[in-house]
Protein backbone atom coordinates (compact mmCIF):
# COMPACT_ATOMS: atom_id res chain seq x y z
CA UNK A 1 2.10 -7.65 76.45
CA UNK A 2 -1.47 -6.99 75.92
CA UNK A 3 -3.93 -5.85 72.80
CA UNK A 4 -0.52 -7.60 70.71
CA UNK A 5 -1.67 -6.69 66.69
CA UNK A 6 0.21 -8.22 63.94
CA UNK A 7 -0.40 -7.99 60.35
CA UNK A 8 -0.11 -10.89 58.01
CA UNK A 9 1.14 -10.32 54.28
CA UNK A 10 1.17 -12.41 51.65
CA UNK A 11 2.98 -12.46 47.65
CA UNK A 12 0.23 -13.01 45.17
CA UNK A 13 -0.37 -12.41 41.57
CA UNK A 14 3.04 -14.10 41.11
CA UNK A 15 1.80 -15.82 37.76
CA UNK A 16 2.46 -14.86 34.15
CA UNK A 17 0.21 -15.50 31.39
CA UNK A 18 -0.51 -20.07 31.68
CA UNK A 19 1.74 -20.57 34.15
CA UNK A 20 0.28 -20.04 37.88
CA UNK A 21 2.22 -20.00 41.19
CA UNK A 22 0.69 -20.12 44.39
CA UNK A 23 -3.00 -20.21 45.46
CA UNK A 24 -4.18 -16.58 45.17
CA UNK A 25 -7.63 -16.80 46.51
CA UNK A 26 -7.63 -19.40 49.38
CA UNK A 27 -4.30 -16.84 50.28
CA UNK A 28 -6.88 -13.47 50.06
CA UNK A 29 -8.69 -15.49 52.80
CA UNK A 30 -5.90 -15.97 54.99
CA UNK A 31 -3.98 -12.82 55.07
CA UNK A 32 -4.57 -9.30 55.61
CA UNK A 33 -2.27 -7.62 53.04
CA UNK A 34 -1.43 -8.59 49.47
CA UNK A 35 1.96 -7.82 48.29
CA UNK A 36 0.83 -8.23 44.38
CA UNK A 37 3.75 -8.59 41.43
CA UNK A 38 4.03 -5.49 39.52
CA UNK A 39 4.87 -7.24 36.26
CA UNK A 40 8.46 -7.05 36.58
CA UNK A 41 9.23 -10.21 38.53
CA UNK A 42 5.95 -11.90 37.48
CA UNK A 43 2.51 -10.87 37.02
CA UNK A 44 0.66 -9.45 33.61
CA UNK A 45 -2.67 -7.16 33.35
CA UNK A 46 -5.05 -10.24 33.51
CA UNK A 47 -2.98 -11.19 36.49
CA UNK A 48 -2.97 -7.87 38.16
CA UNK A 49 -6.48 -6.73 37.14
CA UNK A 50 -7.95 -10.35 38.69
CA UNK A 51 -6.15 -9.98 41.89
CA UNK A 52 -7.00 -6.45 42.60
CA UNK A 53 -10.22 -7.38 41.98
CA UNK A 54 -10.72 -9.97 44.21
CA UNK A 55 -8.57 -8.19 47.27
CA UNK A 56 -10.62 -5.14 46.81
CA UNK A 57 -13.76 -7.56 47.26
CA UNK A 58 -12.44 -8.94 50.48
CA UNK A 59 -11.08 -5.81 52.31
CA UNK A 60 -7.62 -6.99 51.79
CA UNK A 61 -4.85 -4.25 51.64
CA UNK A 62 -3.09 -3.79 48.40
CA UNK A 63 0.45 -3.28 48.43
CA UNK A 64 2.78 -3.04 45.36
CA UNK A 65 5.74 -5.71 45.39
CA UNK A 66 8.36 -3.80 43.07
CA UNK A 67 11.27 -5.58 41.61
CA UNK A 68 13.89 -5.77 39.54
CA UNK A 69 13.16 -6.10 35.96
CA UNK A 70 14.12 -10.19 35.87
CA UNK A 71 10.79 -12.41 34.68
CA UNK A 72 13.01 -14.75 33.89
CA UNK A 73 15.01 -14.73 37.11
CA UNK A 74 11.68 -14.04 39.36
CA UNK A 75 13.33 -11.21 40.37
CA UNK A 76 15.92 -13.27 42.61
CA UNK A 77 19.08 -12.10 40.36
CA UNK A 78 20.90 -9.51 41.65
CA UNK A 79 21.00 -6.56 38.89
CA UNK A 80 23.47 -3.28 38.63
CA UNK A 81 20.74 -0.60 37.45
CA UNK A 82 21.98 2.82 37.53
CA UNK A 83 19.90 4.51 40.46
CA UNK A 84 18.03 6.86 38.11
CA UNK A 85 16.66 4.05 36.21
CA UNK A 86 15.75 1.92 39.46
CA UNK A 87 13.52 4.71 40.60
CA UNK A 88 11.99 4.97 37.20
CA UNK A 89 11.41 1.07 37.15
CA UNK A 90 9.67 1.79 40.38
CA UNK A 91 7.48 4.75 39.95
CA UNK A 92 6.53 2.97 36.39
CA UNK A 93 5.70 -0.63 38.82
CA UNK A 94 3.53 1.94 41.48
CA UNK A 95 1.73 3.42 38.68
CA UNK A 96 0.56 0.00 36.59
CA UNK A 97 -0.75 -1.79 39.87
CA UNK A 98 -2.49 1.51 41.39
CA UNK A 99 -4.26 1.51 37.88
CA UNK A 100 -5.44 -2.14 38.66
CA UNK A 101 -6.16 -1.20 42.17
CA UNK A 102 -7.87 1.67 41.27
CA UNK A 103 -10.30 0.08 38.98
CA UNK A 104 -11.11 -2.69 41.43
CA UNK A 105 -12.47 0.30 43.87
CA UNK A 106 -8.82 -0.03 45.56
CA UNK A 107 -5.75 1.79 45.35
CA UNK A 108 -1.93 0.51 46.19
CA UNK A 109 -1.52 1.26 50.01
CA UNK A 110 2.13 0.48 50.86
CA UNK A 111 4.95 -0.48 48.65
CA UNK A 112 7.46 -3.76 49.39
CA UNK A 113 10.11 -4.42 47.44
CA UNK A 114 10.78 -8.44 46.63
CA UNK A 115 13.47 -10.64 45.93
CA UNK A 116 16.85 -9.44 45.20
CA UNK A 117 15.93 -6.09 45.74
CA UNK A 118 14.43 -6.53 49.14
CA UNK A 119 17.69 -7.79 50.35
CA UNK A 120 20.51 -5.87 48.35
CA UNK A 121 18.62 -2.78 49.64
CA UNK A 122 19.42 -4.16 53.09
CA UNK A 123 23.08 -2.69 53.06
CA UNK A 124 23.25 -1.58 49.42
CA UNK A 125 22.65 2.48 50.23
CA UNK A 126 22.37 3.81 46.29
CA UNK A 127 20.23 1.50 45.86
CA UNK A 128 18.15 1.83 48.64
CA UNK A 129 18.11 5.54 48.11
CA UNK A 130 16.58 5.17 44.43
CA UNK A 131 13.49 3.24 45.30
CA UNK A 132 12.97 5.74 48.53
CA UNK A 133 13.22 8.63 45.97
CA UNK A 134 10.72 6.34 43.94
CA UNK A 135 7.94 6.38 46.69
CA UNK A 136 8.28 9.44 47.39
CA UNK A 137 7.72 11.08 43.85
CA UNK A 138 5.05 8.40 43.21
CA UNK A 139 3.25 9.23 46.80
CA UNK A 140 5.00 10.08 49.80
CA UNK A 141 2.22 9.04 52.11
CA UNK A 142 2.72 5.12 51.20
CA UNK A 143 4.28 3.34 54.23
CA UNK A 144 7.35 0.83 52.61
CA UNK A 145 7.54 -2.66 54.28
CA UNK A 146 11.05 -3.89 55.03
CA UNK A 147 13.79 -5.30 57.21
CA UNK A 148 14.18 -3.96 60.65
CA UNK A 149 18.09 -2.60 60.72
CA UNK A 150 17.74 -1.82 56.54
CA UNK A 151 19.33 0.94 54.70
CA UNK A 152 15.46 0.81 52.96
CA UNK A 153 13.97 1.68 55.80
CA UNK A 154 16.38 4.05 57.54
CA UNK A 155 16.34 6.08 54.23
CA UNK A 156 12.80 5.98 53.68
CA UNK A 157 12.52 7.05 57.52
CA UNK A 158 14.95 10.03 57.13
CA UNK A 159 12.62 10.93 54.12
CA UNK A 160 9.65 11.32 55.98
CA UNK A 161 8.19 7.88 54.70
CA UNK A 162 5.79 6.01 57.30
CA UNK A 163 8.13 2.49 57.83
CA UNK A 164 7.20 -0.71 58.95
CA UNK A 165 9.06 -3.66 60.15
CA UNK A 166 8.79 -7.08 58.99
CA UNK A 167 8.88 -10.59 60.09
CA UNK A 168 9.05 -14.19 57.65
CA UNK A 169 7.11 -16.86 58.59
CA UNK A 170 9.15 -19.35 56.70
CA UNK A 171 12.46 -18.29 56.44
CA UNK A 172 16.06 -18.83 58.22
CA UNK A 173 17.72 -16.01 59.84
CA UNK A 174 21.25 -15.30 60.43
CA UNK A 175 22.78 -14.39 63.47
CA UNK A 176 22.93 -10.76 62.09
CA UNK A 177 18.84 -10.56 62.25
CA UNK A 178 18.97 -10.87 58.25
CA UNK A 179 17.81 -13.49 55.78
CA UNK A 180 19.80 -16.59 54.92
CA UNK A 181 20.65 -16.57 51.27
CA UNK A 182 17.77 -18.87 49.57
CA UNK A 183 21.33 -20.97 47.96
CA UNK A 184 22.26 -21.28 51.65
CA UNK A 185 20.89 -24.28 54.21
CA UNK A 186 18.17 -23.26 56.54
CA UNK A 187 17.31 -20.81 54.55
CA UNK A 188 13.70 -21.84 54.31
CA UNK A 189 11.22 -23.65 57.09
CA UNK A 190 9.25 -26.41 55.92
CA UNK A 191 7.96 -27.57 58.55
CA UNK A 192 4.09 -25.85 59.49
CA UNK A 193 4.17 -26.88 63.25
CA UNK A 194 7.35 -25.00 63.15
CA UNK A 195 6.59 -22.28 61.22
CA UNK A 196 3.46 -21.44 63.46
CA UNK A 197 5.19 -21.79 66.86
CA UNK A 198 8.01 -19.13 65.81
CA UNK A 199 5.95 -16.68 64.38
CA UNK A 200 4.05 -16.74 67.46
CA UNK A 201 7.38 -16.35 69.61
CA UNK A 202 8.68 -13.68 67.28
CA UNK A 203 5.57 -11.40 67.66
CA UNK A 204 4.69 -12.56 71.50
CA UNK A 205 8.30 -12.31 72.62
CA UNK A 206 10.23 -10.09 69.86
CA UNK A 207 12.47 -12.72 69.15
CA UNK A 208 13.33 -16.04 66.64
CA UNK A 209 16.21 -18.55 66.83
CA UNK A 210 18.80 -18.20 64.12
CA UNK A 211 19.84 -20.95 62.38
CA UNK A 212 23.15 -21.30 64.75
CA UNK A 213 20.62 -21.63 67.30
CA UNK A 214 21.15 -18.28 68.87
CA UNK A 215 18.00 -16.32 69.81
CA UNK A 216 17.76 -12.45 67.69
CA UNK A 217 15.50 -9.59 68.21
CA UNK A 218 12.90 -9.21 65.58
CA UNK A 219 9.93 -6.63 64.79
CA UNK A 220 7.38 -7.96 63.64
CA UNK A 221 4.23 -5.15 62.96
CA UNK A 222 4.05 -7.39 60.08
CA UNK A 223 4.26 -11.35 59.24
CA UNK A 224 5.01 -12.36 55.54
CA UNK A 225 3.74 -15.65 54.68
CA UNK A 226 5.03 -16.55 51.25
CA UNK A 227 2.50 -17.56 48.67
CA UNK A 228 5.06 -19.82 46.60
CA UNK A 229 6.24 -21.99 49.53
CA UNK A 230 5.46 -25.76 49.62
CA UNK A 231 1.91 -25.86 51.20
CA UNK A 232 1.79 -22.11 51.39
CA UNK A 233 -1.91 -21.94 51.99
CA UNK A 234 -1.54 -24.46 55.27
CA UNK A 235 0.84 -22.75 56.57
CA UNK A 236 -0.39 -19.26 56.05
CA UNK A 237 -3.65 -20.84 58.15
CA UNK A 238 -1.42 -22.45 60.99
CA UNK A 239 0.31 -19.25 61.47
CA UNK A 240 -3.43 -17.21 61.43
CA UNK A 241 -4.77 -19.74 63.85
CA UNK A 242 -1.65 -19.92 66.04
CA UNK A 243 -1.55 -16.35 66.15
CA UNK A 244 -4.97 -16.06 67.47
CA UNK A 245 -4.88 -18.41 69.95
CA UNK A 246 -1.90 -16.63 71.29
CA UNK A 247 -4.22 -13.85 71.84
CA UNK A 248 -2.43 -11.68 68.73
CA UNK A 249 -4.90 -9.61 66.85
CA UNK A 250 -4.92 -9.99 63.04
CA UNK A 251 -5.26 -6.65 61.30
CA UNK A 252 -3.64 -4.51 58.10
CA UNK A 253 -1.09 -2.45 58.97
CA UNK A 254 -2.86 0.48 57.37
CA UNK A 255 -5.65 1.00 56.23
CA UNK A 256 -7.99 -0.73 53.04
CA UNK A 257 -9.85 2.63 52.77
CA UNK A 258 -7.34 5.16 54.23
């Protein structure tokens, strides 16, 4: 394939008031989209307002990671919220981080749901249906990152939403194309040699080996390089530099100034 383009996002802002996580600004170097907490998994207004800040200073995109409402879980608990209250959790997420981004000189450009959420709205239709109705009362032009094969993005696609498949740099995947269950093993890569050389397959070739060792299909328009993993910020590079070598352009999905 020629004139391949991938884009590369990264969690950040996943902090809350002393405690840090992650390396937020080598990360703004590396990657080309920012997936910033929201507040309700992590993050707080110093936390959001700093981040913003210092994305909107480098050209990197701003994209609101909306959760569950589970600080205490990092949004990684599974939680039964009646679908008219999910979609007011989100809109009220959308509307605190596009204040941040807005101040900065930014403004929240696509919306990815994280944790729990991002993979019970794999199969999990109401579900997936309240945070679509979310975006699209908050501001139906936002693409939503996701899952290739997702309820999410099949709804948010038969909505009229802009959708866009995602890849992870570091994580297992089943034989099913979906994410191995963080309690599971293989559910997470460790290894950056690894880590760079599939990411390259998986947006050269479309595919990744599962952890059975079968080879599944994969769409990667964007990579997601997690900012809490051991030696996130190496890795993130590796993949960047492995990616360019391969000839793969790095670029935002969308837009900084759409």
């Amino acid at each position: 394939m020629s004139a391949l383009r991938v884009d590369l996002n990264g969690d950040l802002g996943e902090g809350f008031g002393i405690w840090r996580l992650g390396d937020d600004d080598a990360l703004l170097d590396v990657v080309t989209s920012a997936n910033i907490a929201c507040g309700f998994h992590a993050g707080d207004p110093d936390i959001l307002r700093r981040v913003c800040v210092r994305a909107a200073e480098r050209g990197v995109v701003i994209g609101a990671q909306v959760s569950y409402r589970d600080l205490a879980g990092f949004g990684r608990r599974s939680i039964d919220v009646p679908a008219e209250s999910l979609t007011n959790d989100v809109i009220y997420q959308l509307g605190a981080l596009d204040a941040f981004a807005r101040v900065a000189g930014s403004r929240v450009r696509y919306v990815k749901p994280h944790g729990a959420l991002y993979n019970r709205i794999v199969h999990d239709e109401e579900q997936a249906a309240a945070v679509v109705a979310a975006v699209w009362a908050y501001d139906a032009s936002l693409p939503v990152l996701g899952l290739p094969g997702s309820a999410w993005l099949r709804l948010a696609d038969q909505a009229g939403l802009t959708v866009v498949g995602e890849a992870f740099a570091d994580r297992g995947y089943s034989p099913a194309a979906t994410l191995v269950p963080r309690t599971e093993p293989g559910a997470l890569v460790i290894d950056v040699d690894e880590v760079a050389r599939r990411v390259v397959r998986m947006v050269t070739e479309g595919v990744v080996r599962a952890v059975d060792g079968s080879d599944v299909d994969v769409t990667a328009r964007s990579v997601c390089v997690h900012g809490d993993s051991p030696g996130a910020v190496a890795m993130a590079v590796a993949v960047r530099d492995a990616l360019s070598r391969a000839g793969v352009r790095i670029a935002p999905f969308v837009s900084s100034s759409s």
